[in-house]
Protein backbone atom coordinates (compact mmCIF):
# COMPACT_ATOMS: atom_id res chain seq x y z
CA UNK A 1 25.86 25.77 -6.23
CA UNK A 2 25.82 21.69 -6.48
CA UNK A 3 29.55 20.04 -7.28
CA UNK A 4 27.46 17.39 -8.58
CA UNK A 5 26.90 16.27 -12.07
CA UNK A 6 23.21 15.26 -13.08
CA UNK A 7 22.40 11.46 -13.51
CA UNK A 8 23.44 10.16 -17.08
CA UNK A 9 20.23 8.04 -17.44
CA UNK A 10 17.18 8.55 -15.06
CA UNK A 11 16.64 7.55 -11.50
CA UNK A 12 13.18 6.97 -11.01
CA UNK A 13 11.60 6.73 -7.55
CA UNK A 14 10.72 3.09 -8.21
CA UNK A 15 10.86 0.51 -11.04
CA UNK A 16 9.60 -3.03 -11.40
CA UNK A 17 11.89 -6.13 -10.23
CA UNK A 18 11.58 -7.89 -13.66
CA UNK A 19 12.19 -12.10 -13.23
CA UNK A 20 14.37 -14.16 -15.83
CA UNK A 21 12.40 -14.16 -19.04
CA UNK A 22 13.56 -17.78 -19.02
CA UNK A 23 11.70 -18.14 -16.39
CA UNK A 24 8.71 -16.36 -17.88
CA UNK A 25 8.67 -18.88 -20.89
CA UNK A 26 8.74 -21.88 -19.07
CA UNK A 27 5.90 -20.92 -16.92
CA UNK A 28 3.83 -19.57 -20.37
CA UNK A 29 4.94 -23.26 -22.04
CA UNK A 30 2.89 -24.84 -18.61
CA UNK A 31 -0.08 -22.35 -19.55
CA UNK A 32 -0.11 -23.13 -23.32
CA UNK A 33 -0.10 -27.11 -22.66
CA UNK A 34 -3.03 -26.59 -20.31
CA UNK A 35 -5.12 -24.55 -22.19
CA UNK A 36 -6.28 -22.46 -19.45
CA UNK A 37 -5.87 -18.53 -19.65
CA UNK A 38 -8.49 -17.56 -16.34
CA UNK A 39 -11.08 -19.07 -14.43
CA UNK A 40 -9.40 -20.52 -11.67
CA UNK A 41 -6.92 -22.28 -13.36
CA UNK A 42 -3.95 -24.08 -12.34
CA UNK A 43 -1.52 -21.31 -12.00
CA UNK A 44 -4.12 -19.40 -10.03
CA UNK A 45 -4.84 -22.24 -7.82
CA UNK A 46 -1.31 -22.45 -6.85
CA UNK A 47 -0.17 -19.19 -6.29
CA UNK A 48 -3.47 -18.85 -3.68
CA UNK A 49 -2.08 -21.93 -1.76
CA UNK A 50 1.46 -20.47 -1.80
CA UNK A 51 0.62 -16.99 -0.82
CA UNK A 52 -1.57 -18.25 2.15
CA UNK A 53 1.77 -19.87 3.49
CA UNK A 54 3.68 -17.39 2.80
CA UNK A 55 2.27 -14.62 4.21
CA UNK A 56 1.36 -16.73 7.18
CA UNK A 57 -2.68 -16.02 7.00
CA UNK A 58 -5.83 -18.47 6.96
CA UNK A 59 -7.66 -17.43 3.73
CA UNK A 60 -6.50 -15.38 0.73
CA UNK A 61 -8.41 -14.33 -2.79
CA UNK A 62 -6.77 -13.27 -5.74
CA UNK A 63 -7.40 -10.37 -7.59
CA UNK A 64 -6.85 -8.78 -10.84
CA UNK A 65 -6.24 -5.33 -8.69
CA UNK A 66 -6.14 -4.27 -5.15
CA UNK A 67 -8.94 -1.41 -5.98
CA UNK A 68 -11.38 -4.10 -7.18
CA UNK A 69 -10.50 -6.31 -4.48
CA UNK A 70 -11.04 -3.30 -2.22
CA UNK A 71 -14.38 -2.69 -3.84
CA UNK A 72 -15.37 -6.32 -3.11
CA UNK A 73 -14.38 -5.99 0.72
CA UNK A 74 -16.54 -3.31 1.30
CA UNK A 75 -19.44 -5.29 -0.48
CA UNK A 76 -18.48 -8.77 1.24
CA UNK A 77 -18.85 -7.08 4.90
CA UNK A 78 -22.32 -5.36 3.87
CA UNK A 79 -20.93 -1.93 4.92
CA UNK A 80 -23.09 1.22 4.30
CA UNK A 81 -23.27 4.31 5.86
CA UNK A 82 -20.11 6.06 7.34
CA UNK A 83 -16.61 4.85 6.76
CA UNK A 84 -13.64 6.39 8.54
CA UNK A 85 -10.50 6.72 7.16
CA UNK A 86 -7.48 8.41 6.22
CA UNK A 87 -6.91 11.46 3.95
CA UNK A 88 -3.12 10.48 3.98
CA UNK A 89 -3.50 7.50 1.51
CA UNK A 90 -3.52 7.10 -2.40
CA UNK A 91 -7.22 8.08 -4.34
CA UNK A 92 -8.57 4.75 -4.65
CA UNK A 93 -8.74 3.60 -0.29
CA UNK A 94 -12.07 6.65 -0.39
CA UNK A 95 -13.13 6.06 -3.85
CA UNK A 96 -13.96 2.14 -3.28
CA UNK A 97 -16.27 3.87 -0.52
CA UNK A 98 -18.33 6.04 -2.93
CA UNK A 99 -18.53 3.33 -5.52
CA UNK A 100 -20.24 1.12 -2.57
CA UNK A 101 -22.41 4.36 -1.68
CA UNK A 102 -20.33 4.69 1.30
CA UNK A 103 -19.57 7.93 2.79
CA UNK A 104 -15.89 8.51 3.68
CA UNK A 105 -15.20 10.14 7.67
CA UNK A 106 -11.40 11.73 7.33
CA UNK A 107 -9.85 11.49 10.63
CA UNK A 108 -6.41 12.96 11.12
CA UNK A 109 -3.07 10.96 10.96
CA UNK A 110 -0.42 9.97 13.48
CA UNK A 111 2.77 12.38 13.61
CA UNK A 112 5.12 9.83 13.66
CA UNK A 113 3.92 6.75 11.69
CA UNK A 114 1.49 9.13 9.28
CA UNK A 115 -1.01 6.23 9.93
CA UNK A 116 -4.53 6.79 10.79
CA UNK A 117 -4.83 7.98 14.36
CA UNK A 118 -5.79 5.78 16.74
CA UNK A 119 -6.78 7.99 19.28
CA UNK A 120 -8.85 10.49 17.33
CA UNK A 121 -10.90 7.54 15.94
CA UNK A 122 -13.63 7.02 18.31
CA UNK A 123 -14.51 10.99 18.97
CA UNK A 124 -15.52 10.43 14.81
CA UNK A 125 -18.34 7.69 15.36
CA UNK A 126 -22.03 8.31 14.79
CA UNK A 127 -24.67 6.08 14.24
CA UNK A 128 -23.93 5.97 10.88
CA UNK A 129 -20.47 4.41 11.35
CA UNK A 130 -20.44 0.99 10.10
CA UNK A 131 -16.41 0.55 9.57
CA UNK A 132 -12.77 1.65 10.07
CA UNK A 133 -11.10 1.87 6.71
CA UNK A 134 -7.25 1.96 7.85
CA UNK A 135 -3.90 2.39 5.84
CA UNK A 136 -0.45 0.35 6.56
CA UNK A 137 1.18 3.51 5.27
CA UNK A 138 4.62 2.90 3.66
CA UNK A 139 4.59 -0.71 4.98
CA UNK A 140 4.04 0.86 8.60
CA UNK A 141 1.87 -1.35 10.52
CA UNK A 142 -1.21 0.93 11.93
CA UNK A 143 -2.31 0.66 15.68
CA UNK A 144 -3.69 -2.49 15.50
CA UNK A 145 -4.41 -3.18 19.02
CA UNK A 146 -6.18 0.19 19.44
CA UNK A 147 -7.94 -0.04 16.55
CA UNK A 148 -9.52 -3.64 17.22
CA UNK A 149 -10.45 -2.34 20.79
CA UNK A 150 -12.65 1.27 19.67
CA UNK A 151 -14.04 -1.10 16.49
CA UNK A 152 -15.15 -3.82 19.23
CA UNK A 153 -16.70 -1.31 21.84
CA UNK A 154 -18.76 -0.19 18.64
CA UNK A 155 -19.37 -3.13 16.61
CA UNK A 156 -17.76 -1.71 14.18
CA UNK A 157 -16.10 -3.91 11.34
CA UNK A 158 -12.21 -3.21 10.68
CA UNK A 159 -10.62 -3.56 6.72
CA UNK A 160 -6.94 -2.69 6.27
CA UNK A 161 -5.92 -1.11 3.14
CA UNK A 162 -2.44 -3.27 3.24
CA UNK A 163 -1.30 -2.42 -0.37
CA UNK A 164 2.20 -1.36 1.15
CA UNK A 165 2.51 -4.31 3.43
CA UNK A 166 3.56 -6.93 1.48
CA UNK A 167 5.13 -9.49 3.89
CA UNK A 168 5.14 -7.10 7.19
CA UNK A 169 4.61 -8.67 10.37
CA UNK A 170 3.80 -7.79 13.71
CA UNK A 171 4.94 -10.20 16.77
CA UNK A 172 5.17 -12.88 14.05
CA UNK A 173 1.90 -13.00 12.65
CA UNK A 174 1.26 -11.67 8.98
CA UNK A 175 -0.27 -8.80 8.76
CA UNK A 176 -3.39 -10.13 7.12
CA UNK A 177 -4.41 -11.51 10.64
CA UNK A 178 -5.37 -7.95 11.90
CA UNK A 179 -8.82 -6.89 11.59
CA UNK A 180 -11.85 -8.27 9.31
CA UNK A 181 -9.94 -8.01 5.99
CA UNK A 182 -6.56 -6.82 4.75
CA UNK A 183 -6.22 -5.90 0.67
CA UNK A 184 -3.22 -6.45 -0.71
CA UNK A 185 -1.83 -5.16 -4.10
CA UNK A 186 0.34 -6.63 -6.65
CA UNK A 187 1.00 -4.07 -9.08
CA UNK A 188 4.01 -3.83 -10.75
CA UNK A 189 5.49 -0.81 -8.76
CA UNK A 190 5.58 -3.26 -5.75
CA UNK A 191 7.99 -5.37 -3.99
CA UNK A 192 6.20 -7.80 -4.81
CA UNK A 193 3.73 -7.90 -8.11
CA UNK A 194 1.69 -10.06 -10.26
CA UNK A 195 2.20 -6.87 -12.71
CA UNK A 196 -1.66 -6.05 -12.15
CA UNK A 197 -2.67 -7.93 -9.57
CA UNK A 198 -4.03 -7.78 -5.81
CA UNK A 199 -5.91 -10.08 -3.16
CA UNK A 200 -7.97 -10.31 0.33
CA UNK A 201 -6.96 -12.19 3.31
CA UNK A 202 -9.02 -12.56 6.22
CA UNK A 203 -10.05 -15.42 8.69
CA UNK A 204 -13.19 -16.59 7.64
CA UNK A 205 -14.14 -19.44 5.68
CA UNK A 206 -17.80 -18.66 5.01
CA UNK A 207 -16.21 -14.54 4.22
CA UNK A 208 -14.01 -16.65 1.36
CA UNK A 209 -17.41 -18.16 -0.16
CA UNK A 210 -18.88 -15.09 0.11
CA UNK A 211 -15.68 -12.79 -1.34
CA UNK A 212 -15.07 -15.98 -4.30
CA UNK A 213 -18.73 -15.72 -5.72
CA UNK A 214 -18.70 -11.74 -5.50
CA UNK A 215 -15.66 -11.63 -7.81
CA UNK A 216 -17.07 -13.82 -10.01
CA UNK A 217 -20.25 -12.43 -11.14
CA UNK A 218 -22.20 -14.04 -8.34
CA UNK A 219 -22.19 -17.11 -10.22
CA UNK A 220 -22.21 -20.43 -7.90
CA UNK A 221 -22.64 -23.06 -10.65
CA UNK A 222 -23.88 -23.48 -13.93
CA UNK A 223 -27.34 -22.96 -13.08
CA UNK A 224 -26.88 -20.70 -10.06
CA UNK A 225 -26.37 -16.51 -9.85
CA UNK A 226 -26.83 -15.87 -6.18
CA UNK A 227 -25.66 -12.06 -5.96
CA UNK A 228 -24.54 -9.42 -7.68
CA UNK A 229 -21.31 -9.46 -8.32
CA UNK A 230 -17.86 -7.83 -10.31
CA UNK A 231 -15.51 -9.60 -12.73
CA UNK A 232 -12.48 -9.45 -10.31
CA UNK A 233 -10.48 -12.41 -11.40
CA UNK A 234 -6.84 -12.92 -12.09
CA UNK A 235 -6.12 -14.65 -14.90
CA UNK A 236 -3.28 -17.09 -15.49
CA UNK A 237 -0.29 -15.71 -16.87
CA UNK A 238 -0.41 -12.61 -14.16
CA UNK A 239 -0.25 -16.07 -11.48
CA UNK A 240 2.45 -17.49 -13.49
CA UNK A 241 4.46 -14.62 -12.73
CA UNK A 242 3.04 -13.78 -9.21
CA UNK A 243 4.22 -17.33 -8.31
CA UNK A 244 7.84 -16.54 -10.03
CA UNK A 245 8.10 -12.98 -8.28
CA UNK A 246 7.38 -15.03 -4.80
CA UNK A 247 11.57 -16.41 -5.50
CA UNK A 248 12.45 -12.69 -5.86
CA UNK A 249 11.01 -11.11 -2.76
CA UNK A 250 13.14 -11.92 0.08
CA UNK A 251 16.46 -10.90 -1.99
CA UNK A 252 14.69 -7.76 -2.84
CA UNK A 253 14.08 -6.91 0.53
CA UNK A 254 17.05 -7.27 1.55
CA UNK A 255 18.46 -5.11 -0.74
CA UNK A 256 16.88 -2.39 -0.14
CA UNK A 257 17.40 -3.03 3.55
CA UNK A 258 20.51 -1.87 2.62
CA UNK A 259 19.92 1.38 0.71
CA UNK A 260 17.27 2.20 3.29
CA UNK A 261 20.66 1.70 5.79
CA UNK A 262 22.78 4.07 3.85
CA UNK A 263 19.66 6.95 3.51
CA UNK A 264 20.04 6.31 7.34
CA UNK A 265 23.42 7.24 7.52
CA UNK A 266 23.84 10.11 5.16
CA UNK A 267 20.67 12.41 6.31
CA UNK A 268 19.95 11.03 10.09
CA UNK A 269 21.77 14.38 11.16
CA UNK A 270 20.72 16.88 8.27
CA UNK A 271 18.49 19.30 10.14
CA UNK A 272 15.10 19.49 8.82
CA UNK A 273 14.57 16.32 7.33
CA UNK A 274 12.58 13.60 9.18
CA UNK A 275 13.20 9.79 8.30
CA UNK A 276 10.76 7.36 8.28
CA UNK A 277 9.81 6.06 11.36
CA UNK A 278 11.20 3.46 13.67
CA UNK A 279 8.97 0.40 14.48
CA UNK A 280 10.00 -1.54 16.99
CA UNK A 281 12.16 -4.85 16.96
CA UNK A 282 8.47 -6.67 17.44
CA UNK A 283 7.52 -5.92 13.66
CA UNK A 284 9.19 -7.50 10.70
CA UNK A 285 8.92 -4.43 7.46
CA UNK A 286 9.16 -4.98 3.94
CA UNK A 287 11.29 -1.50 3.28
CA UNK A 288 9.03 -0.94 0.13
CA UNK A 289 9.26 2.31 0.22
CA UNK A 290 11.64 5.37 1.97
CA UNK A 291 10.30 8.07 2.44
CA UNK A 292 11.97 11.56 4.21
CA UNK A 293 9.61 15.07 5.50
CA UNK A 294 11.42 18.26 4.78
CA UNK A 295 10.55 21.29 7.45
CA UNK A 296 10.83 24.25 4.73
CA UNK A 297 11.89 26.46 8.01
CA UNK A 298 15.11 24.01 8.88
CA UNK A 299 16.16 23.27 5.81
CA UNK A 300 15.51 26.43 3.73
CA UNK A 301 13.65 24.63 1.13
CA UNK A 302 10.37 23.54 0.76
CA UNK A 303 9.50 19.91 -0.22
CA UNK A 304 7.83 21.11 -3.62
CA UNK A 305 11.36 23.05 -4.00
CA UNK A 306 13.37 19.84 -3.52
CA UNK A 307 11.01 18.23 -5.66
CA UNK A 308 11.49 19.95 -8.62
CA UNK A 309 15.01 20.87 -8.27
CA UNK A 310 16.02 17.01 -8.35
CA UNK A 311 14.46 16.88 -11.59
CA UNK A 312 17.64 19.08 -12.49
CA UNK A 313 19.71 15.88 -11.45
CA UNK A 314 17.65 13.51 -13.17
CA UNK A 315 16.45 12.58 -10.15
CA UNK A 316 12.59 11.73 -10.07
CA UNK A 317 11.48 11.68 -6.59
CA UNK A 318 7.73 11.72 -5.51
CA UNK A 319 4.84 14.21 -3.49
CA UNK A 320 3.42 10.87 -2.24
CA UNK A 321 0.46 11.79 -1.00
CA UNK A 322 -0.09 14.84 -2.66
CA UNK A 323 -2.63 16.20 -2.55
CA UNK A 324 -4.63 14.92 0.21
CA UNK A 325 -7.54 13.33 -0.45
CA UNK A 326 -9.44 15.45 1.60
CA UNK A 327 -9.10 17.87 -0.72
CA UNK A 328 -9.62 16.19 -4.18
CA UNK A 329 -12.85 18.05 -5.32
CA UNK A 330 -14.87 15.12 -4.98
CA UNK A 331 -14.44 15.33 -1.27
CA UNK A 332 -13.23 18.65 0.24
CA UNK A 333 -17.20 19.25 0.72
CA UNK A 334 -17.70 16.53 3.39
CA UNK A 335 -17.70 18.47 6.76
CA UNK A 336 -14.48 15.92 7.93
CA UNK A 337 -12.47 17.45 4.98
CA UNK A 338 -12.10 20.72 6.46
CA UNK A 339 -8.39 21.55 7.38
CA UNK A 340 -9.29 22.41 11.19
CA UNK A 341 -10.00 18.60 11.22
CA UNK A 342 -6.83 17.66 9.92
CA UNK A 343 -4.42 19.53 11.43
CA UNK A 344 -1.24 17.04 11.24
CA UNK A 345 -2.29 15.67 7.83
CA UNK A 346 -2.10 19.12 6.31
CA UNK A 347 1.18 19.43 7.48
CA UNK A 348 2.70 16.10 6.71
CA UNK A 349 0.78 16.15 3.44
CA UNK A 350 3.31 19.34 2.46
CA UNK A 351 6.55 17.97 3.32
CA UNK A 352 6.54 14.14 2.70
CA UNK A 353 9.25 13.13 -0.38
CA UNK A 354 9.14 9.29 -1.47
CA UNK A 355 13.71 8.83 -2.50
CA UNK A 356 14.40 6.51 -5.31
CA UNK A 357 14.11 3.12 -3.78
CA UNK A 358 14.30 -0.76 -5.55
CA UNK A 359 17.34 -3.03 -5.43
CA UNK A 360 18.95 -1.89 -8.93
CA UNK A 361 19.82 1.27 -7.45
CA UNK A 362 23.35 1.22 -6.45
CA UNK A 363 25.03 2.16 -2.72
CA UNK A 364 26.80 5.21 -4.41
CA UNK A 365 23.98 6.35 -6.46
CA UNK A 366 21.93 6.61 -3.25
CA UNK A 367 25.03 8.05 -1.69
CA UNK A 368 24.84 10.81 -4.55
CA UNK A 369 21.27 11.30 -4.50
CA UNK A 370 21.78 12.36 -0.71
CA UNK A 371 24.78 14.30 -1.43
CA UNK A 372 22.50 16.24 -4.12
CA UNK A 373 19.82 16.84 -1.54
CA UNK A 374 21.96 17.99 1.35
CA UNK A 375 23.47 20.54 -1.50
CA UNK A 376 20.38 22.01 -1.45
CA UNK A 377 19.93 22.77 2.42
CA UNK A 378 20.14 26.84 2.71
């Protein structure tokens, strides 16, 4: 039986870093005297150049989410066919695939980052493979290197699903400079946010044109619709804030930098839990996210039993990704859903945990919220 006594108010497993509402006003007073709500105003305009410096990348489009923008990536490469991807990811990385007609190819996951598997990606191409739809899981950069090498030997185009990965870096260059395109998302569960927001970054200029007119209705001027396109614009106040947020992120980080420090230290030698992976002093992370995998057999508990035993503490913790999406019913037909083909993901898929993480939380409240789960170890 637990010494401890249950939360007074709630611990969530994230919550929104919310700016000055000083701030907020002044930037609403700049939007009011302009007279410009969307459509590529001023506050949008910005926010694109100051993104593209910040996050160190050639081209970037907003977004008013990162599933639209998603959708429009798949559209502004011409993809069709196969897609492979990840079952370890959130629903909408394969549903932007079946809303552009797109079959999604599950291939199994990494043991140690829970990324996309490098190595198990090129034994999945057919002739029907037209892309490799990869995951930054929890801010963990993928295999880039490998993954750029099978999708050139193929011809194969490459589009990162980088909604965890605001601000990571590998060698020094932002991660938006890996493959065709990276999405980004800005929602308000981020370390970052626009509160409903998202973007594209890529290298091309002529992929910009292209990605600006599709998430505009296809319109090019006044007289001029030259494609199909999607409404996917973000509109001005959402940039007002994205641009305020951009003041926020670095002390944010660092923050939880140090909570993701004292998870370290309190459950690096409880038997049975795994901690998130180690990168390498090469790659700069954002520490979005932390995220522990309970072995049921080590620890005596399964991760569904930790789960719902927190919720005794007031503790809301999170099956993140759960279920797989391999076996949403939408998808467990497709011959790459079966389990035999997913060995590792079915197993990391059961004992993954996303801890309370954002920079409000307090040292000793993440002290107690280990204390509570190494209480629970039989």
């Amino acid at each position: 039986m637990s010494n401890f006594e249950p939360f007074t108010e709630s611990i969530y497993v994230t919550r929104p870093v919310f700016p000055k509402i000083e701030e907020v006003t002044k930037k609403l007073e700049d939007i009011w005297l302009a007279k410009w709500l969307t459509n590529n105003g001023p506050q949008h305009y910005m926010l694109e150049k100051e993104l593209t410096e910040y996050l160190k990348v050639p081209y970037l489009s907003l977004f008013n989410n990162g599933t639209i923008a998603l959708i429009v990536a798949c559209q502004s490469l011409r993809l069709q066919g196969d897609v492979i991807t990840t079952p370890f990811t959130f629903a909408a990385t394969p549903h932007v695939l079946s809303w552009n007609n797109i079959q999604p190819i599950f291939c199994d996951v990494d043991e140690e980052t829970m990324n996309i598997d490098a190595e198990k990606i090129e034994s999945m191409i057919t002739p029907h493979t037209s892309a490799i739809l990869a995951v930054h899981v929890f801010g963990t950069p993928c295999d880039t290197e490998k993954i750029q090498e099978v999708a050139d030997r193929y011809g194969l185009k490459v589009i990162y699903d980088a909604a965890h990965a605001f601000g990571v870096e590998i060698d020094g260059q932002g991660i938006g400079n890996f493959g065709d395109i990276s999405m980004l998302s800005f929602h308000a569960t981020k370390l970052y946010h626009t509160v409903e927001g998202g973007a594209l970054v890529h290298k091309d200029e002529h992929l910009k044109a292209r990605i600006d007119l599709l998430k505009n209705f296809g319109i090019k001027n006044e007289d001029e619709v030259v494609m199909p396109g999607i409404n996917g614009k973000l509109n001005e106040v959402s940039a007002a804030i994205g641009r305020i947020m951009l003041n926020y992120v670095e002390g944010e980080r660092k923050k939880r930098i140090r909570l993701h420090e004292i998870y370290n230290e309190e459950l690096g030698e409880v038997e049975g839990i795994k901690l998130m992976p180690k990168c390498g002093e090469n790659k700069k992370l954002n520490y979005q996210y932390y995220v522990i995998r309970i072995d049921e057999k080590i620890f005596g508990k399964s991760r569904d039993e930790v789960y719902d035993e927190f919720k005794n503490y007031n503790v809301f913790t999170r099956k993140y990704f759960h279920p797989l999406c391999s076996e949403f019913t939408c998808y467990r037909q497709l011959n790459s859903s079966s389990p035999e083909n997913l060995p590792v993901a079915n197993v990391v898929g059961k004992q993954v945990l996303s801890m309370p993480m954002y920079g409000e939380l307090s040292e000793d409240d993440v002290r107690k919220i280990c204390g509570i789960l190494k209480s629970m170890k039989k």
